[in-house]
N, C-alpha and C. Protein backbone atom coordinates (compact mmCIF):
# COMPACT_ATOMS: atom_id res chain seq x y z
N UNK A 1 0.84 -1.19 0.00
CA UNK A 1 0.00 0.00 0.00
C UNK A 1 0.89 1.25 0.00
N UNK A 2 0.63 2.19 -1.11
CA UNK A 2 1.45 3.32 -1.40
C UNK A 2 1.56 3.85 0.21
N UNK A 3 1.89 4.71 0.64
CA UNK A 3 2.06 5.58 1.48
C UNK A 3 1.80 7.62 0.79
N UNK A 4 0.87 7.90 0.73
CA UNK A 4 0.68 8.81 -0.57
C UNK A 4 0.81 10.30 0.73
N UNK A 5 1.50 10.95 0.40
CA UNK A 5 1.28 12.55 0.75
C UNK A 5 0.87 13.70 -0.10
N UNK A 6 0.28 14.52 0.39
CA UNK A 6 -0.12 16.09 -0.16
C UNK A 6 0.96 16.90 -0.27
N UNK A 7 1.29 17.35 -1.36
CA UNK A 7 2.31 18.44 -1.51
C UNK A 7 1.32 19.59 -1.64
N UNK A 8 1.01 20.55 -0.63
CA UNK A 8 -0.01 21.19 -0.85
C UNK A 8 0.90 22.78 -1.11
N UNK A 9 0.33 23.91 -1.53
CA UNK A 9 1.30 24.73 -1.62
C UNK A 9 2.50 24.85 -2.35
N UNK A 10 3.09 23.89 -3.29
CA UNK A 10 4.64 23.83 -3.86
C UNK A 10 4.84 25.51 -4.07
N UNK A 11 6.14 25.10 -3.57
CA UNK A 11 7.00 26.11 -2.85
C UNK A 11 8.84 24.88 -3.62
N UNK A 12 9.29 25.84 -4.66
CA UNK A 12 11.11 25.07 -4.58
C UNK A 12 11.39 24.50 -3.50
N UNK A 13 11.34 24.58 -2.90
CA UNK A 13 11.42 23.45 -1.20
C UNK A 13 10.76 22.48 -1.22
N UNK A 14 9.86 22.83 -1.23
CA UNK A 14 9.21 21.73 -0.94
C UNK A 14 9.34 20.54 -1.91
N UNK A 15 9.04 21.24 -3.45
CA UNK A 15 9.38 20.30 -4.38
C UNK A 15 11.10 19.47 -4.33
N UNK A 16 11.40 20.37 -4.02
CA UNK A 16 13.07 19.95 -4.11
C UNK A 16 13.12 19.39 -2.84
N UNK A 17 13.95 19.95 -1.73
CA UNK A 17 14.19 19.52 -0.41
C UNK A 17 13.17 18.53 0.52
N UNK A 18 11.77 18.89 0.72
CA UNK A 18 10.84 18.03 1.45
C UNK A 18 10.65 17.08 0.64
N UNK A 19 10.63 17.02 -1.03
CA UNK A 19 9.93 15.67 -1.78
C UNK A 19 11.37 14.49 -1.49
N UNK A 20 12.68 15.24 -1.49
CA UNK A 20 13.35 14.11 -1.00
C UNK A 20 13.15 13.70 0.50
N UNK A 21 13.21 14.39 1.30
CA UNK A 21 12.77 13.87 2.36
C UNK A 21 11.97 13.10 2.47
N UNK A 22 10.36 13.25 1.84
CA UNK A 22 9.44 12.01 2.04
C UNK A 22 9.92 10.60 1.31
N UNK A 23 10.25 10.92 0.62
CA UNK A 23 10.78 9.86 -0.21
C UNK A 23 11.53 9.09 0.16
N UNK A 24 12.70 9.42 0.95
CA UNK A 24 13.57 8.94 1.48
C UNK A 24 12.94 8.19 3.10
N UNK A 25 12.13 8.34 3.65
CA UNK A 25 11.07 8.00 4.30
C UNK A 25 9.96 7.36 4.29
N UNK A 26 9.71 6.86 2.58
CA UNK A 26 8.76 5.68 2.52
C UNK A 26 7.22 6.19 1.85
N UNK A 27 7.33 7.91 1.86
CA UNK A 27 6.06 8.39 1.43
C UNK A 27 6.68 8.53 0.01
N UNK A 28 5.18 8.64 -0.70
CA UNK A 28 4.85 8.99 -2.37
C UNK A 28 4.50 10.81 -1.84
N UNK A 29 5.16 11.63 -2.43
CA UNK A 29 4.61 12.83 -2.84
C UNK A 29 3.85 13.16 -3.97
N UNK A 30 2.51 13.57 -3.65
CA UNK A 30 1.50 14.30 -4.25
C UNK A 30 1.45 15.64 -5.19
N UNK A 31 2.58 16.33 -5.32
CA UNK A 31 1.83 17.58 -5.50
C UNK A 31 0.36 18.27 -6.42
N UNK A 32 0.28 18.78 -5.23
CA UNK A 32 -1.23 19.71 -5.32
C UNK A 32 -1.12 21.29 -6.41
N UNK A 33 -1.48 21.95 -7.75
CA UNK A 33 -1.71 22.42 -8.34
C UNK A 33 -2.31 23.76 -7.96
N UNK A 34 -3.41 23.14 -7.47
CA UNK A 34 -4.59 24.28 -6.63
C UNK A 34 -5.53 23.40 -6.08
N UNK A 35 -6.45 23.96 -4.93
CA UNK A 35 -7.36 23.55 -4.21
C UNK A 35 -8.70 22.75 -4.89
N UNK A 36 -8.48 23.39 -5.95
CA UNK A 36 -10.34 22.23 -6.76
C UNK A 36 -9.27 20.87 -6.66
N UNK A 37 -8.62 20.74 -7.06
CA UNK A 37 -7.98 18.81 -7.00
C UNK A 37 -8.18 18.65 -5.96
N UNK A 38 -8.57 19.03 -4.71
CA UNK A 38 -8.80 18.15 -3.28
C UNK A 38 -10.19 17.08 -3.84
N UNK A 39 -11.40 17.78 -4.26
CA UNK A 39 -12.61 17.68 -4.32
C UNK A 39 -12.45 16.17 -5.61
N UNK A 40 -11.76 15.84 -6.24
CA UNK A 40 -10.99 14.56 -7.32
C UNK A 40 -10.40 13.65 -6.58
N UNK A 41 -9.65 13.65 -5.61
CA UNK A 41 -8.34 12.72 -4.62
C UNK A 41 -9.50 11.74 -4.14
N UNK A 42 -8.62 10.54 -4.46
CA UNK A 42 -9.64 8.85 -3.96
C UNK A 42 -8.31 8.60 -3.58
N UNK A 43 -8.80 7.70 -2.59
CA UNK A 43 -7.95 6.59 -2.01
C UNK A 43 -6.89 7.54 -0.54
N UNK A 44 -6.02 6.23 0.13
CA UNK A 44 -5.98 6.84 1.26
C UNK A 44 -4.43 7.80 1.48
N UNK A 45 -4.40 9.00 2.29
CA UNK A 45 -3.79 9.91 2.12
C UNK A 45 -2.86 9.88 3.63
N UNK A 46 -1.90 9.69 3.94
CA UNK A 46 -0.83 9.72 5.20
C UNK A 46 -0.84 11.13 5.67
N UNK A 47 -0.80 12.50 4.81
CA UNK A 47 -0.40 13.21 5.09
C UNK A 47 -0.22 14.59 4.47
N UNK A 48 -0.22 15.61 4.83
CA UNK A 48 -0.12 16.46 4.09
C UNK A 48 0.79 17.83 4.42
N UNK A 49 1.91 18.15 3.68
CA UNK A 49 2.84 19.03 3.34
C UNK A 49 2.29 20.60 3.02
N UNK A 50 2.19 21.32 3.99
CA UNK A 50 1.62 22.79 3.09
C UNK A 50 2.99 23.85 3.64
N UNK A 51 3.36 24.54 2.63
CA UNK A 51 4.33 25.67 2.30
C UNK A 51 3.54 26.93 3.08
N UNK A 52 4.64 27.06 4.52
CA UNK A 52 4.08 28.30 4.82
C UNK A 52 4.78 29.88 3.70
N UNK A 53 5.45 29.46 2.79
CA UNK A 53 5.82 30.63 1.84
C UNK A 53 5.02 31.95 1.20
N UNK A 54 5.56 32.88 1.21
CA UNK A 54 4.77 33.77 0.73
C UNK A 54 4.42 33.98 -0.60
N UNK A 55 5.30 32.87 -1.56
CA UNK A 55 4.95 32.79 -3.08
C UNK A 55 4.86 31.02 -3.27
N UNK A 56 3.45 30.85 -4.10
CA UNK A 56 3.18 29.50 -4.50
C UNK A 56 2.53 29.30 -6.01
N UNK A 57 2.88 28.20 -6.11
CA UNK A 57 1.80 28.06 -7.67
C UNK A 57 0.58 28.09 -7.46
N UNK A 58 -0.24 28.12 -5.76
CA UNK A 58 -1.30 27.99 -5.18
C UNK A 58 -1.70 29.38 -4.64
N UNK A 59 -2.85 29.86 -5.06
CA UNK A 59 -2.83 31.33 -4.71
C UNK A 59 -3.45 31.77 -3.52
N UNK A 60 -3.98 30.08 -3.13
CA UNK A 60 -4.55 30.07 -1.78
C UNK A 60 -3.85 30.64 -0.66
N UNK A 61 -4.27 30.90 0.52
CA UNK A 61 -2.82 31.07 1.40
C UNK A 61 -3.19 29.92 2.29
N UNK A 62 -1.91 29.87 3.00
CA UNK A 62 -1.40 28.39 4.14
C UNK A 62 -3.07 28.35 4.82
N UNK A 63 -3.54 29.52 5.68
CA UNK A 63 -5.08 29.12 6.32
C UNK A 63 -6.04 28.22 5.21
N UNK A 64 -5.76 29.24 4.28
CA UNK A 64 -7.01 28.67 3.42
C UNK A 64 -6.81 26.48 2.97
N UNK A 65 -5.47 26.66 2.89
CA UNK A 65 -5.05 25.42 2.34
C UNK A 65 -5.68 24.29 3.63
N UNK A 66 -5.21 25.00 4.89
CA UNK A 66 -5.33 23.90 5.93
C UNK A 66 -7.00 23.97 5.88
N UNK A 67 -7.81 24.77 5.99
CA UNK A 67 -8.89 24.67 5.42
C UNK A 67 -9.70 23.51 4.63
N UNK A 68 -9.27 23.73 3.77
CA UNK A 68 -9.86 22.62 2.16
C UNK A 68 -9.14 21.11 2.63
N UNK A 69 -8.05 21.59 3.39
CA UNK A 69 -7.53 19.82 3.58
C UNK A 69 -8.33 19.38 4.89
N UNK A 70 -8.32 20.21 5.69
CA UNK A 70 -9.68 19.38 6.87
C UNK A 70 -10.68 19.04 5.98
N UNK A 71 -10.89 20.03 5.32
CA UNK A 71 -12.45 19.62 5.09
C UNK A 71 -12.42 18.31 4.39
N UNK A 72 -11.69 17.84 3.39
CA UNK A 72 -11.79 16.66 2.58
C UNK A 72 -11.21 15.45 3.43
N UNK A 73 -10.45 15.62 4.31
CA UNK A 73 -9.44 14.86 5.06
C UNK A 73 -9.52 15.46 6.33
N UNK A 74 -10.83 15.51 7.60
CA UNK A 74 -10.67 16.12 8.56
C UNK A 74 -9.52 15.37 9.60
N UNK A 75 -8.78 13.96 9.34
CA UNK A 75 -8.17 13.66 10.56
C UNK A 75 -6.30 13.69 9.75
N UNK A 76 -6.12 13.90 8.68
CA UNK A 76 -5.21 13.79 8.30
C UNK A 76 -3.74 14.87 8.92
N UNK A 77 -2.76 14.35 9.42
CA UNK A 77 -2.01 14.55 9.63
C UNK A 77 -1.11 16.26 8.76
N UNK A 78 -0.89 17.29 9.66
CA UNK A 78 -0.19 17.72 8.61
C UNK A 78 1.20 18.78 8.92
N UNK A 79 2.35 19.15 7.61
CA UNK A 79 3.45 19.44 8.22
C UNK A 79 3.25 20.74 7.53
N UNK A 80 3.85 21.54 8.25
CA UNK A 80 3.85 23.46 7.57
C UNK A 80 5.68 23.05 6.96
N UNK A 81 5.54 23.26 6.09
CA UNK A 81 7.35 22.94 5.61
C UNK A 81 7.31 24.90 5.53
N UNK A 82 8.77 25.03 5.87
CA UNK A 82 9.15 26.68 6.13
C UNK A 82 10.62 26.73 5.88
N UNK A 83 10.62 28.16 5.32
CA UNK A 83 12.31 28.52 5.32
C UNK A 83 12.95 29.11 6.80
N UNK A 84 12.10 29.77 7.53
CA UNK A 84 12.03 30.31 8.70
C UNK A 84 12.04 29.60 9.82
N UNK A 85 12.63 30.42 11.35
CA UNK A 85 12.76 29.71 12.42
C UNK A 85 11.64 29.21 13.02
N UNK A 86 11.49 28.26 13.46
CA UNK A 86 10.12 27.99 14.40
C UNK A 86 9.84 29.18 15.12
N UNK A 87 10.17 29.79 16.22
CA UNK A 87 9.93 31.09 16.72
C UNK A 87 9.40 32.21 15.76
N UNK A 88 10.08 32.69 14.64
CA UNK A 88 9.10 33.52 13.65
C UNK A 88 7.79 32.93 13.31
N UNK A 89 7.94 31.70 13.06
CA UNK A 89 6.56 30.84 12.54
C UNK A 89 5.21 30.80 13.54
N UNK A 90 6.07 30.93 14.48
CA UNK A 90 4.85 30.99 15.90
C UNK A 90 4.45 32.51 16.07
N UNK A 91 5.17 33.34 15.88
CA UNK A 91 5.00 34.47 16.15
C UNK A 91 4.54 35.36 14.71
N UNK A 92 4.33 34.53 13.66
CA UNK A 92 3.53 35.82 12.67
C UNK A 92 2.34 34.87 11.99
N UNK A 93 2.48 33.54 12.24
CA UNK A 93 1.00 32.77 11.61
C UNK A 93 0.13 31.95 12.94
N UNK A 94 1.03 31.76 14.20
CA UNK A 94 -0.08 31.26 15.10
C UNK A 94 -1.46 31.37 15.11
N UNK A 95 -1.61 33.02 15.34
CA UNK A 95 -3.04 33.40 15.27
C UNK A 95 -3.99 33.07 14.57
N UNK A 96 -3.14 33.07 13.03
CA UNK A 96 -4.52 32.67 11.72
C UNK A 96 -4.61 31.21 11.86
N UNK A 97 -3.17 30.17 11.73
CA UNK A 97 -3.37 28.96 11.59
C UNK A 97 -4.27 28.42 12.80
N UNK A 98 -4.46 29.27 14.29
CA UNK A 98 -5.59 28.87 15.00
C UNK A 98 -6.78 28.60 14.84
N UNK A 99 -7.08 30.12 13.78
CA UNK A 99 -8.15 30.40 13.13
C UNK A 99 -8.60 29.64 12.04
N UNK A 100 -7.68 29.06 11.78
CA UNK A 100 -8.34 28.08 10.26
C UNK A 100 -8.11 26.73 11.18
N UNK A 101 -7.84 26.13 11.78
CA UNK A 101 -7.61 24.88 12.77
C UNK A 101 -7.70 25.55 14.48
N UNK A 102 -8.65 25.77 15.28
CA UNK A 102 -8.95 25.59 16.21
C UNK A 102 -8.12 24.90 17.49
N UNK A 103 -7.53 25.01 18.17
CA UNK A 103 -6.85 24.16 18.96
C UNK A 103 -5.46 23.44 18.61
N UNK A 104 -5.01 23.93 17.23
CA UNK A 104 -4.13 23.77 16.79
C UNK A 104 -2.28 23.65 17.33
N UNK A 105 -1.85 23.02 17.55
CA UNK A 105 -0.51 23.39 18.26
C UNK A 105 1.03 22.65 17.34
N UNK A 106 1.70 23.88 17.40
CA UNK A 106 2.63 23.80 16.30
C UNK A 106 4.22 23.20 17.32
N UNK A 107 4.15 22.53 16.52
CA UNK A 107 5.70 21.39 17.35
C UNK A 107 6.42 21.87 16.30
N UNK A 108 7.99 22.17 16.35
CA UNK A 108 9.15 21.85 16.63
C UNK A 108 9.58 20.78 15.80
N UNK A 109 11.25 20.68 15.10
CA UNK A 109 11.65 19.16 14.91
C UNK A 109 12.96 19.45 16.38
N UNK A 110 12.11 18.92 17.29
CA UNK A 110 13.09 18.66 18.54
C UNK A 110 12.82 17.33 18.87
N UNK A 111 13.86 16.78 19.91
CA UNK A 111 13.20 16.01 20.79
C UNK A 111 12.42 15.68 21.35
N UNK A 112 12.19 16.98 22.60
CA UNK A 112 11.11 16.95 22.99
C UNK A 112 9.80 17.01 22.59
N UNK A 113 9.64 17.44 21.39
CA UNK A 113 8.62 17.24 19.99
C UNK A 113 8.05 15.81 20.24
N UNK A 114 9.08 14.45 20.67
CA UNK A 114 8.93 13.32 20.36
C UNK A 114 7.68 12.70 21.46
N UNK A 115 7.53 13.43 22.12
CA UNK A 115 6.62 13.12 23.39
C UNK A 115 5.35 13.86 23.64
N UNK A 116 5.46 14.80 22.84
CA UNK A 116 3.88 15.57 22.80
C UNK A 116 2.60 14.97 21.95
N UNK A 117 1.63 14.59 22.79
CA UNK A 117 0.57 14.37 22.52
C UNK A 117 0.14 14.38 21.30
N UNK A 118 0.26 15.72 20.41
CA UNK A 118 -0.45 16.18 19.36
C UNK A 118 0.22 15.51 18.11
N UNK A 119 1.40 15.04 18.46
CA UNK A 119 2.12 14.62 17.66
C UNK A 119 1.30 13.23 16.99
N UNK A 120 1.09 13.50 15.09
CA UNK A 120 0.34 12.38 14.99
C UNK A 120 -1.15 12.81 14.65
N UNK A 121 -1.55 13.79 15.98
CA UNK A 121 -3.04 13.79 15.50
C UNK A 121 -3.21 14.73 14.88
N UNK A 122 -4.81 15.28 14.26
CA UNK A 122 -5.33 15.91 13.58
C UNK A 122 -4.89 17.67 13.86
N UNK A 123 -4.43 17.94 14.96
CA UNK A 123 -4.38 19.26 15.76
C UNK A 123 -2.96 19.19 16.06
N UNK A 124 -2.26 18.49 15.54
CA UNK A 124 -0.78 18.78 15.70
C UNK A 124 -0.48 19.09 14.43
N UNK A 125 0.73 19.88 14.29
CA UNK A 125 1.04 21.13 13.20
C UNK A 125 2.46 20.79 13.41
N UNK A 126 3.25 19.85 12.63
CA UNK A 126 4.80 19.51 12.82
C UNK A 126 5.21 20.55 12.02
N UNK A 127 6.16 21.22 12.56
CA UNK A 127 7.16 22.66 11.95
C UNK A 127 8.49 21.99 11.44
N UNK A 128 8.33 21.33 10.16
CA UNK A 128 9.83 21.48 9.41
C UNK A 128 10.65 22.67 9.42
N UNK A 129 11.52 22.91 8.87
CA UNK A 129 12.28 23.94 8.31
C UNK A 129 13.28 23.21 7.28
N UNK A 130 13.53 24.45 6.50
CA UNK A 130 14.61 23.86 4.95
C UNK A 130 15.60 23.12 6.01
N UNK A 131 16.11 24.11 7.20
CA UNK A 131 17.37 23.44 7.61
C UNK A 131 17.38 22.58 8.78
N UNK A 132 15.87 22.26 9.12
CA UNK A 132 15.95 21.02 10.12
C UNK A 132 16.44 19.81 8.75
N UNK A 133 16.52 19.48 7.45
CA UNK A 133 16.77 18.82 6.74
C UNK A 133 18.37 18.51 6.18
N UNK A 134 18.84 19.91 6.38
CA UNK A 134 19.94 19.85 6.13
C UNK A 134 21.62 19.28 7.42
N UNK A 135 20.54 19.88 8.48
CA UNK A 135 20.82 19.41 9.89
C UNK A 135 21.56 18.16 10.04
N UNK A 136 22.59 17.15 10.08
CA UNK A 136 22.51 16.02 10.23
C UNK A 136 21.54 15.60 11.68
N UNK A 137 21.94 15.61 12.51
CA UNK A 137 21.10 15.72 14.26
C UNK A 137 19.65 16.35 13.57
N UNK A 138 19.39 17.14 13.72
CA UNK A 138 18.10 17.83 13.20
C UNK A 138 17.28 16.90 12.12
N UNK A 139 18.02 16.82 11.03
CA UNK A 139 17.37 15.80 10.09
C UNK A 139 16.90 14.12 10.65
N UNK A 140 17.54 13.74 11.61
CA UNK A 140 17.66 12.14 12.05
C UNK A 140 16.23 12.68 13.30
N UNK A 141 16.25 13.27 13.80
CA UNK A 141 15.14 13.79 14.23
C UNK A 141 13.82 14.25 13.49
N UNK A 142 13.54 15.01 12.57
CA UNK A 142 12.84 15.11 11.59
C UNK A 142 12.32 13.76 10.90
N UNK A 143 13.28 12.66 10.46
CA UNK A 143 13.00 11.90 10.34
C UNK A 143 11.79 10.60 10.91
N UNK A 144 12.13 10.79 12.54
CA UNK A 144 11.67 10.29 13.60
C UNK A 144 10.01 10.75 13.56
N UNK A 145 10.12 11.92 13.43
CA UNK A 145 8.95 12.91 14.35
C UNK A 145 7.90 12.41 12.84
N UNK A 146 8.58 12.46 11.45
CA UNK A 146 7.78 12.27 10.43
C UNK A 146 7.02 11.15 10.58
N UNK A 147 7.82 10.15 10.63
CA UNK A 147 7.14 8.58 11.05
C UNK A 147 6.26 8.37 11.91
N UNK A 148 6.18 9.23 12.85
CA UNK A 148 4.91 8.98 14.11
C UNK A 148 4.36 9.69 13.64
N UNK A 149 4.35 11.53 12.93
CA UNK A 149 3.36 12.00 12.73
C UNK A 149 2.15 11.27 11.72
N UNK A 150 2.91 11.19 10.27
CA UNK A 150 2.50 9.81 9.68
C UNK A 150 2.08 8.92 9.36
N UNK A 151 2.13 8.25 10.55
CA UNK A 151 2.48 6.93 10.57
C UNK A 151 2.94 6.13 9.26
């Protein structure tokens, strides 16, 4: 059984840097075009990748995206891939990504990441970055946190 992910948002990162990452991890990457292809997608989905970037082939923005992917996929797993520090990420999209996901809580590729609750479910928000990938330590972690989020 494929292991299929959402490339939601493509963002050069994502296409480049995160599609090896999943890959290298056992997932099929998806990429997503624009939001009407949610409303087409059969069969079962691990996960989904959205580009917190400020330029996409998707003219949606990151709320709107997490949006359309609850709605078609309300329990599906999903990762904000970013060029930025976790700390900026918390501090200029918390508010909205609350607002488009409710109860929402944004993890970290840390350790201690590895033990939080949310990790996995529908309301956990795993925070890549380009350079948690490039990271060796960081990446072997990333790695980890992907697989449980995942599964």
């Amino acid at each position: 059984m494929e292991k299929n992910v959402l490339l939601a948002r493509p963002h050069p990162f994502i296409v480049a840097d995160m599609k090896a990452f999943l890959t290298r991890n056992g997932y099929v990457p998806n990429p997503l075009s624009s939001l009407d292809q949610l409303s087409g997608l059969k069969g079962s989905i691990k996960g989904a990748v959205i580009s917190t970037s400020v330029t996409s082939s998707v003219s949606e923005s990151t709320e709107d995206v997490i949006k359309g992917i609850r709605a078609k996929f309300p329990h599906v797993p999903i990762v904000l891939a970013t060029l930025i520090e976790f700390d900026a990420v918390v501090k200029t999209m918390e508010r909205s990504i609350i607002t488009a996901l409710p109860g929402a809580k944004l993890l970290p590729v840390a350790a201690a990441s590895e033990a939080q609750p949310a990790l996995g479910k529908d309301k956990g928000l795993l925070v890549i970055r380009r350079g948690d990938l490039i990271d060796k330590t960081l990446s072997s972690i990333a790695d980890r946190l992907l697989l449980r989020h995942f599964g």
